[in-house]
Protein backbone atom coordinates (compact mmCIF):
# COMPACT_ATOMS: atom_id res chain seq x y z
CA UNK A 1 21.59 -0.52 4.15
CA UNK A 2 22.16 -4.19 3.79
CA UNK A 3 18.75 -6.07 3.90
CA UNK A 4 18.68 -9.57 6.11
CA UNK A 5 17.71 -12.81 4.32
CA UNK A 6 15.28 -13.07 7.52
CA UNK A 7 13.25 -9.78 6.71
CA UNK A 8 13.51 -10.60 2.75
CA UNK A 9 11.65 -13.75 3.62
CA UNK A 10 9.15 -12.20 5.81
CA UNK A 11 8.57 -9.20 3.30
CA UNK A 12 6.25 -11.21 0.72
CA UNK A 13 3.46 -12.16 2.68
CA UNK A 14 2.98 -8.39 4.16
CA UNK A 15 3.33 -6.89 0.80
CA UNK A 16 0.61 -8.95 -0.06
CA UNK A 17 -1.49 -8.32 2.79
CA UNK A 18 -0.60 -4.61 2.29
CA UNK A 19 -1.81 -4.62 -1.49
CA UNK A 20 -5.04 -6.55 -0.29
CA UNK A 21 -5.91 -3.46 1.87
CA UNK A 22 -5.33 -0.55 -0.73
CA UNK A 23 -7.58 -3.31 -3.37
CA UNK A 24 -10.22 -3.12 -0.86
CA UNK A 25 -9.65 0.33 0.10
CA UNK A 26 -10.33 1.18 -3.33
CA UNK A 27 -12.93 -1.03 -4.58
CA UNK A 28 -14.68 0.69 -1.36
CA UNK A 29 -14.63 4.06 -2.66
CA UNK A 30 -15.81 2.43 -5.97
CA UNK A 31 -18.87 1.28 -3.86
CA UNK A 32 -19.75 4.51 -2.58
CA UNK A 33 -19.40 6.60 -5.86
CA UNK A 34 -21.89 3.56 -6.93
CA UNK A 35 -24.25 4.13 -4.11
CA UNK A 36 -24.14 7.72 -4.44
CA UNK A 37 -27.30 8.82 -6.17
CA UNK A 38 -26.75 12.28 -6.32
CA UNK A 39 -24.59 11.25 -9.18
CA UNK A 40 -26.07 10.50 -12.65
CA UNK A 41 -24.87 7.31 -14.06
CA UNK A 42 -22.31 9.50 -16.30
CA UNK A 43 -20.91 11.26 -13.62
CA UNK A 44 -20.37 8.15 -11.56
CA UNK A 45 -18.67 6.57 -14.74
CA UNK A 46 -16.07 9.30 -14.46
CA UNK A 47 -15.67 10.03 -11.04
CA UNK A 48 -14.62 6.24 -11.18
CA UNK A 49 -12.58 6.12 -14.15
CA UNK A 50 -10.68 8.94 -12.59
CA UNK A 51 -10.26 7.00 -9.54
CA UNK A 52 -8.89 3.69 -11.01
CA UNK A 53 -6.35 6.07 -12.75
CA UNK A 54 -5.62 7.98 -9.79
CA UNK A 55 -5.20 4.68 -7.46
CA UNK A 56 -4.00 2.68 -9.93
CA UNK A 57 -0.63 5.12 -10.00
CA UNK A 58 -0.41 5.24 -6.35
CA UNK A 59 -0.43 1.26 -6.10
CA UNK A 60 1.99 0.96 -8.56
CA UNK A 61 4.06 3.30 -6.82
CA UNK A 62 4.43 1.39 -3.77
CA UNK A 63 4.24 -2.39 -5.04
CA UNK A 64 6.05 -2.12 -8.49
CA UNK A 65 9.95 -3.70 -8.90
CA UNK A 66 9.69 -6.19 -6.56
CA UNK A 67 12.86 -6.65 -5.50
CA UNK A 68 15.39 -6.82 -2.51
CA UNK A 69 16.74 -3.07 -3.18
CA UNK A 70 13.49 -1.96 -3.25
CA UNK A 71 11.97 -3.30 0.04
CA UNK A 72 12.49 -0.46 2.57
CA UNK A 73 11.15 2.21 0.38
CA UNK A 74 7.94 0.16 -0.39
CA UNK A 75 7.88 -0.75 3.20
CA UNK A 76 8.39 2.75 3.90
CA UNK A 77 5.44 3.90 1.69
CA UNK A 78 2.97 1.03 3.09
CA UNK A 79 3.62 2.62 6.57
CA UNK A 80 2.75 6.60 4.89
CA UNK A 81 -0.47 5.04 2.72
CA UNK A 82 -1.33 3.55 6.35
CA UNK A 83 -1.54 -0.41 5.20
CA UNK A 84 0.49 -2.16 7.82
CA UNK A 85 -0.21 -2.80 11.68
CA UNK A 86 2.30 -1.62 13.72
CA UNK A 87 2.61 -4.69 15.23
CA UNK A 88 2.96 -6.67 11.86
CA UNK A 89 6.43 -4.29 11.63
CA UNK A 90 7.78 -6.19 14.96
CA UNK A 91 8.64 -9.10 13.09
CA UNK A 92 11.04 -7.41 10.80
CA UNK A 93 14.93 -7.06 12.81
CA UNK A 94 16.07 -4.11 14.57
CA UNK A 95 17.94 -2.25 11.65
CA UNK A 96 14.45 -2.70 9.77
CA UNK A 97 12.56 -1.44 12.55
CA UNK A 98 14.92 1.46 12.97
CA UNK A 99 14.62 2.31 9.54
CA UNK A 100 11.24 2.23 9.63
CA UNK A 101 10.66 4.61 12.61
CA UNK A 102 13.44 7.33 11.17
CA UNK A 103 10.92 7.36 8.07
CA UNK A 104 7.33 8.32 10.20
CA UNK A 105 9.33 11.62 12.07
């Protein structure tokens, strides 16, 4: 599917609004394995460690290879990981849109 110069352009400021959400998604659950005193400082190190790693694959998984081919998959995998409005979608054209929707059935 040929991507429009028109949802290129609009693609780079909801990416980054997308990758600020999973940030702070993350550096929430940080927070609350940090909070969580049931856990000894140890087991908070690892449950945390194990977390960046974890995370850390799944962002690069949707925002690595920025690039024009790549834009409906990532867009496609913001929508699954739950980090754009539906609204914020309306700006993209029809085809985009389409696209989109064929991907959450």
């Amino acid at each position: 599917m040929s991507i429009p110069e028109s949802d290129w352009k609009k693609f780079k400021p909801l990416r980054d609004k997308a990758l600020a959400r999973l940030c702070d998604r993350i550096l929430a659950e940080v927070e609350s394995t940090t909070a969580d005193d049931a856990l000894s400082s140890h087991e908070k190190y690892v449950k945390i460690y194990s977390l960046i790693r974890d995370r850390n694959k799944e962002l690069g998984r949707i925002f690595d290879g920025y690039s024009r081919s790549r834009m409906l998959s990532q867009l496609s995998m913001m929508q699954s990981y739950q980090l754009l409005e539906p609204e914020e979608l309306t700006c993209f054209s029809e085809s985009t849109q389409e696209f989109l929707a064929g991907c959450t059935r």
